[in-house]
N, C-alpha and C. Protein backbone atom coordinates (compact mmCIF):
# COMPACT_ATOMS: atom_id res chain seq x y z
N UNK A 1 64.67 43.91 14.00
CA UNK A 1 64.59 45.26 14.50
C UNK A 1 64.89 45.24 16.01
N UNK A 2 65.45 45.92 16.49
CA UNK A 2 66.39 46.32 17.85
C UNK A 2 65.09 46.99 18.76
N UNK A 3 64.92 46.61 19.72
CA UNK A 3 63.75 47.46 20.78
C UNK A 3 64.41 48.96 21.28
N UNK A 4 63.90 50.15 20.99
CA UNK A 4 64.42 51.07 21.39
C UNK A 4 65.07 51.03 22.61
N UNK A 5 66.44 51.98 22.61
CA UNK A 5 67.32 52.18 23.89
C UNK A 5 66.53 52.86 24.79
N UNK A 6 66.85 52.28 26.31
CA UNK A 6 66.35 52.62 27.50
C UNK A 6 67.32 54.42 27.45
N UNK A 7 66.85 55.04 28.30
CA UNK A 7 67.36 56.21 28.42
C UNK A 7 68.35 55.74 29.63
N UNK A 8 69.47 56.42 29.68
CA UNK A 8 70.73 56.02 30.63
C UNK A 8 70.25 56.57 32.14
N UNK A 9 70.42 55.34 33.15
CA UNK A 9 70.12 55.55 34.66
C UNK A 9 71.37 56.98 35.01
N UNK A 10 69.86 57.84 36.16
CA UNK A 10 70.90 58.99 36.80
C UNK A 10 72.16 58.25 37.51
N UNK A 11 72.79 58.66 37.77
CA UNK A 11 74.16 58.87 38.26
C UNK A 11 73.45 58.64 39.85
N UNK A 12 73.73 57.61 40.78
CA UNK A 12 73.46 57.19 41.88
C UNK A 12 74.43 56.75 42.99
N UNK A 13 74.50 56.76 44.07
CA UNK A 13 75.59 56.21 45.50
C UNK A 13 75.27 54.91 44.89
N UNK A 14 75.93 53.53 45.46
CA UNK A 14 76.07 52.41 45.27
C UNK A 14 74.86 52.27 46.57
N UNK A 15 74.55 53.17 47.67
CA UNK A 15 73.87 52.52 48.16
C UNK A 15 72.08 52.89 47.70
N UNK A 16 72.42 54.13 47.29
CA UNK A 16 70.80 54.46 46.44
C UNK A 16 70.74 53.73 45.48
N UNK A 17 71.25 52.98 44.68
CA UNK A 17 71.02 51.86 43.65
C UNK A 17 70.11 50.81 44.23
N UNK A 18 70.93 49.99 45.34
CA UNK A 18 70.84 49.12 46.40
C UNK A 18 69.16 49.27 46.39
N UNK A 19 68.92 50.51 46.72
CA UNK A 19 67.83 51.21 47.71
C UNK A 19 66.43 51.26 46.48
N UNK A 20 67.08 51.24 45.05
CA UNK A 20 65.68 51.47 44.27
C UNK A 20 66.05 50.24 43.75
N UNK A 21 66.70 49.13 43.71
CA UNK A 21 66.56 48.03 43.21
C UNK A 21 65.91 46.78 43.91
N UNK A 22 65.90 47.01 45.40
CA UNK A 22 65.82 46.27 46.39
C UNK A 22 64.22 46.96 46.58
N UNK A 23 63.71 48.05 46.47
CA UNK A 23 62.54 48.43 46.79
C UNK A 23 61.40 47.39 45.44
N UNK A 24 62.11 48.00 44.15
CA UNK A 24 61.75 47.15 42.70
C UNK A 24 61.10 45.10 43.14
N UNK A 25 62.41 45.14 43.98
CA UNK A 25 62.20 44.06 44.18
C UNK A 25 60.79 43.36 45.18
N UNK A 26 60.64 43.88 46.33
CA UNK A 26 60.13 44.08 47.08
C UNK A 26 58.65 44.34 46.58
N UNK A 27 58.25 45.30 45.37
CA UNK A 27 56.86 45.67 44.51
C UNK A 27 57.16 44.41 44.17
N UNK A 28 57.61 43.39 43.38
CA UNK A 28 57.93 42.25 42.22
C UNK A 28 56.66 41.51 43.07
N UNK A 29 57.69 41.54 44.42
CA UNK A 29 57.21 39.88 45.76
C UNK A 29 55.56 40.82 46.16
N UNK A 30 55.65 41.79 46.04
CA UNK A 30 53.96 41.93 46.74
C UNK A 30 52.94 41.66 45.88
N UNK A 31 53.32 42.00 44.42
CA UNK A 31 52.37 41.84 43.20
C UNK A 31 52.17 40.52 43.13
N UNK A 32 53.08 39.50 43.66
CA UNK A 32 52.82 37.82 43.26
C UNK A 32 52.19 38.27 44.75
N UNK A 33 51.89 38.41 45.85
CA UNK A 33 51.08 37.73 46.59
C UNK A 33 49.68 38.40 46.57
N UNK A 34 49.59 39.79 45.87
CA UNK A 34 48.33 40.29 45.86
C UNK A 34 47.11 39.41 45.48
N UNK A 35 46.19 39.27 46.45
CA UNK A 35 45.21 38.41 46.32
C UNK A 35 44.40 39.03 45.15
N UNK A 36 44.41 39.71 44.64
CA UNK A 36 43.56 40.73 43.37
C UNK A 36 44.17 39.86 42.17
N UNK A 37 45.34 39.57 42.29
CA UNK A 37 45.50 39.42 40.53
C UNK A 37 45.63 37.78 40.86
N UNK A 38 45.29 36.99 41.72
CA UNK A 38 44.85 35.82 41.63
C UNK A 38 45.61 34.96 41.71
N UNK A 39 46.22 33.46 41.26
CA UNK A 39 47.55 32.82 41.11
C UNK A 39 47.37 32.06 42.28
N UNK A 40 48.05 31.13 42.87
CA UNK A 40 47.72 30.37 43.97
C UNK A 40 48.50 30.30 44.73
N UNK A 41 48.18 29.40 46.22
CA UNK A 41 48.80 30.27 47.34
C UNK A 41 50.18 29.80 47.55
N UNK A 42 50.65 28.48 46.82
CA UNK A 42 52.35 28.49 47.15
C UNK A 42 52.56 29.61 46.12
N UNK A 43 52.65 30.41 45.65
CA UNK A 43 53.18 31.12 45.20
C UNK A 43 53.11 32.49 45.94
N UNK A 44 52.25 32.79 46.12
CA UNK A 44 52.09 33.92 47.40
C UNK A 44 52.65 33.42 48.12
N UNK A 45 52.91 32.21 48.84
CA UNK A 45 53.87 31.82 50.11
C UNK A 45 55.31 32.35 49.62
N UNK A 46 55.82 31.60 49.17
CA UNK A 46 57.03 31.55 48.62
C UNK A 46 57.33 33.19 48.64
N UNK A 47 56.25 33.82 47.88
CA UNK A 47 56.74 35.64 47.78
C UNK A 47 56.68 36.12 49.08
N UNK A 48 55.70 35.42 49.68
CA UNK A 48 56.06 36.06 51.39
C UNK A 48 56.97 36.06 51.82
N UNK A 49 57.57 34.57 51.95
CA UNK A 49 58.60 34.35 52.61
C UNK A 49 60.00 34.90 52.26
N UNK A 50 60.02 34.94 50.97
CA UNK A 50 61.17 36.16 50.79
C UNK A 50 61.26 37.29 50.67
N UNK A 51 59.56 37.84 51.00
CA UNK A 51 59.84 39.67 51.18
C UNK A 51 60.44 39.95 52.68
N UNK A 52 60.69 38.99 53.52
CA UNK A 52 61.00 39.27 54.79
C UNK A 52 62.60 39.64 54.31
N UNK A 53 63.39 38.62 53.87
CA UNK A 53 64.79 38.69 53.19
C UNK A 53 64.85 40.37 52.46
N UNK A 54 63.66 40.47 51.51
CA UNK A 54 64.06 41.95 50.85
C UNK A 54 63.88 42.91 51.85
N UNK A 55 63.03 43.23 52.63
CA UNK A 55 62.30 44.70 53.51
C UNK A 55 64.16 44.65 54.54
N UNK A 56 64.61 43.38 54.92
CA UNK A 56 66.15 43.42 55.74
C UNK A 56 66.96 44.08 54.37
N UNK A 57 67.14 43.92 53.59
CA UNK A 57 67.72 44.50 52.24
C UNK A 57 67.54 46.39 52.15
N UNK A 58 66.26 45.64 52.19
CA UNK A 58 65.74 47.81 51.93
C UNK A 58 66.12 48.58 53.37
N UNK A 59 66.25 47.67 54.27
CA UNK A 59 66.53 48.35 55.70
C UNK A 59 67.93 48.68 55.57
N UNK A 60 68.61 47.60 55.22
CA UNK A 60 69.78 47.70 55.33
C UNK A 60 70.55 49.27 54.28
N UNK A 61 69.93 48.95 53.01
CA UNK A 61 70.56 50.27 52.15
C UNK A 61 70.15 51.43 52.75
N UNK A 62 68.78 51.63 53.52
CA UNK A 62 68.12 53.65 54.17
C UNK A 62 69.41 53.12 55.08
N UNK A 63 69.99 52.57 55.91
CA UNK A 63 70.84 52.60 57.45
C UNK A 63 72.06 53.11 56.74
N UNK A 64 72.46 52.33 55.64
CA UNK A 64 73.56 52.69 54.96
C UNK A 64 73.65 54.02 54.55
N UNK A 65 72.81 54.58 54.05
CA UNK A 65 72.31 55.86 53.57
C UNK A 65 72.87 57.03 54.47
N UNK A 66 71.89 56.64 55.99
CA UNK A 66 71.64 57.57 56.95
C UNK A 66 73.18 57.28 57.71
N UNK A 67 73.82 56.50 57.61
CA UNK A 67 75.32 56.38 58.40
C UNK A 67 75.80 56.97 57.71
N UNK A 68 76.06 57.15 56.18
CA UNK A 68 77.01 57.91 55.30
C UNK A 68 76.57 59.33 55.58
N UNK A 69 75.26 59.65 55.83
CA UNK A 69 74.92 61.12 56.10
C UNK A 69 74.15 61.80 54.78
N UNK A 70 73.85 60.58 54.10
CA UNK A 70 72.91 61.00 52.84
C UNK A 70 71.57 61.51 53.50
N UNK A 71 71.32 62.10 54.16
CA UNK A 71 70.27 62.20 55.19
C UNK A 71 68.71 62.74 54.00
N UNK A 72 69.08 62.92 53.07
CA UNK A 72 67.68 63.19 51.80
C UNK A 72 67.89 62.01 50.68
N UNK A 73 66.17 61.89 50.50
CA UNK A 73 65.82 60.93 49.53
C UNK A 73 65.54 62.09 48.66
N UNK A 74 66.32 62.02 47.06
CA UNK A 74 66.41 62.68 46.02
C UNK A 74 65.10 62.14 44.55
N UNK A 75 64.04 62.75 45.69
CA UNK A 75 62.68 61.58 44.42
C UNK A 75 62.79 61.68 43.12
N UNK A 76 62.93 63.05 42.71
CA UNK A 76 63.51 63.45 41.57
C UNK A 76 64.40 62.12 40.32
N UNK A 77 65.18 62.36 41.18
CA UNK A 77 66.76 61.20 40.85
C UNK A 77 65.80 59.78 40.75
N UNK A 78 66.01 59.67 41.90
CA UNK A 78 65.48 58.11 42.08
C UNK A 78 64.01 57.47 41.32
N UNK A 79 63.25 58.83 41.34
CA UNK A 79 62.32 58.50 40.47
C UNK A 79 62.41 58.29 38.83
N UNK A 80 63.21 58.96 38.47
CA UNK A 80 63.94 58.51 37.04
C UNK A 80 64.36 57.25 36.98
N UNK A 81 65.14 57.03 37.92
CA UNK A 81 65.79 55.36 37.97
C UNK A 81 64.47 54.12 37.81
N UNK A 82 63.64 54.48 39.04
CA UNK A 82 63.01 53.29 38.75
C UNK A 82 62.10 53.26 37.56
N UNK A 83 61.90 54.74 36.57
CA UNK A 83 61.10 54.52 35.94
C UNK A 83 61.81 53.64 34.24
N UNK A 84 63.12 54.16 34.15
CA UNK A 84 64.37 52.98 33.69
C UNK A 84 64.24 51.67 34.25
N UNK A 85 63.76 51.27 34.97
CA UNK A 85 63.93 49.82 35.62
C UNK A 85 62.16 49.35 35.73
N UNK A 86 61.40 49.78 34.85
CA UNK A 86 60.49 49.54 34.81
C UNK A 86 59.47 49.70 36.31
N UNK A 87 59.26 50.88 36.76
CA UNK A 87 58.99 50.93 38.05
C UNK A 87 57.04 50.95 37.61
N UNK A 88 56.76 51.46 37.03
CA UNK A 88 55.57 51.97 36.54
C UNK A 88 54.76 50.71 36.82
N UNK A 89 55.52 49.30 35.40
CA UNK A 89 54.30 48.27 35.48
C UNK A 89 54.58 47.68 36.95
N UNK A 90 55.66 47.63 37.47
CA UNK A 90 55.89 46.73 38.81
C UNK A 90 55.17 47.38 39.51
N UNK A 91 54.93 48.47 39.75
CA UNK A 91 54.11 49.21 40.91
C UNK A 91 52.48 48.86 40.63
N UNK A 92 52.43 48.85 39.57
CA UNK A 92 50.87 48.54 38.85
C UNK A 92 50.44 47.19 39.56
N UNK A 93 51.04 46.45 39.91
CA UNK A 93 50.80 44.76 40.05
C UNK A 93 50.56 45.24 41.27
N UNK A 94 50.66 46.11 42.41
CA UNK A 94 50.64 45.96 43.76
C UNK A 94 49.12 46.30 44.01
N UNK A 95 48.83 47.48 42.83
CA UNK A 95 47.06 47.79 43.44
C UNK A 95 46.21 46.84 42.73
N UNK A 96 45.08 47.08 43.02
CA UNK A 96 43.79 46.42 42.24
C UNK A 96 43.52 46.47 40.96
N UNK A 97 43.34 45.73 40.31
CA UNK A 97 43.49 45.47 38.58
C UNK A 97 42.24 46.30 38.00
N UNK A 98 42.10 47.34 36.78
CA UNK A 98 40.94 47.73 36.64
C UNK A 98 39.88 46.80 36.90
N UNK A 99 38.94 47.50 37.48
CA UNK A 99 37.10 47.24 37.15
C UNK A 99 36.81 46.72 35.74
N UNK A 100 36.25 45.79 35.73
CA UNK A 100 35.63 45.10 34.03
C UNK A 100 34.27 45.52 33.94
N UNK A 101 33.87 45.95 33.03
CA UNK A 101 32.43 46.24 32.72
C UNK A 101 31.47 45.11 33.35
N UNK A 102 30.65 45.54 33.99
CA UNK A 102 29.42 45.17 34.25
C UNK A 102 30.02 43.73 35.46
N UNK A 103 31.14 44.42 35.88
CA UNK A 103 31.80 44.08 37.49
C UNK A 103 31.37 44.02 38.46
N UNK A 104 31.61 43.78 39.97
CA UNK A 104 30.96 44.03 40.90
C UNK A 104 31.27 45.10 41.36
């Protein structure tokens, strides 16, 4: 059995792609270093050290943006995209993991 089809990404600039794939990315590297969901610290290193590489990435696509004169972020749009690109659970990894019964 075939996993149901993703619904087809909005219609995007090459640099708003850039801009919600590179952000995607960027949630990926913070969720591995969030001290909440645990894992050890070369691995949080390692995600550190290359969110510096992504945030120059995400800088680079808003500059691109704002030189072309795209001067609005279309949340609408873009929010569709990342929710196609799984934005939901990646964003989930960045906050604090539910409370467990009888938690601190």
């Amino acid at each position: 059995m075939l996993p149901p089809e993703l619904p087809p990404l909005p219609a995007l600039t090459r640099a708003e792609c850039e801009l919600v794939d590179t952000y995607l990315e960027v949630l990926d590297l913070l969720g591995r270093i969030n001290p909440a969901r645990g894992g050890d610290t070369y691995r949080g290193l390692r995600a550190a050290q290359s969110l510096v590489g992504r945030a120059t990435a995400l800088r680079d696509a808003l500059t691109l943006m704002h030189d072309r004169g795209e001067s609005e972020v279309h949340a609408v749009t873009l929010t569709r995209a990342m929710r196609v690109l799984d934005g939901d659970r990646r964003s989930r990894l960045v906050g604090l993991p539910p409370e467990e019964p009888g938690g601190p």
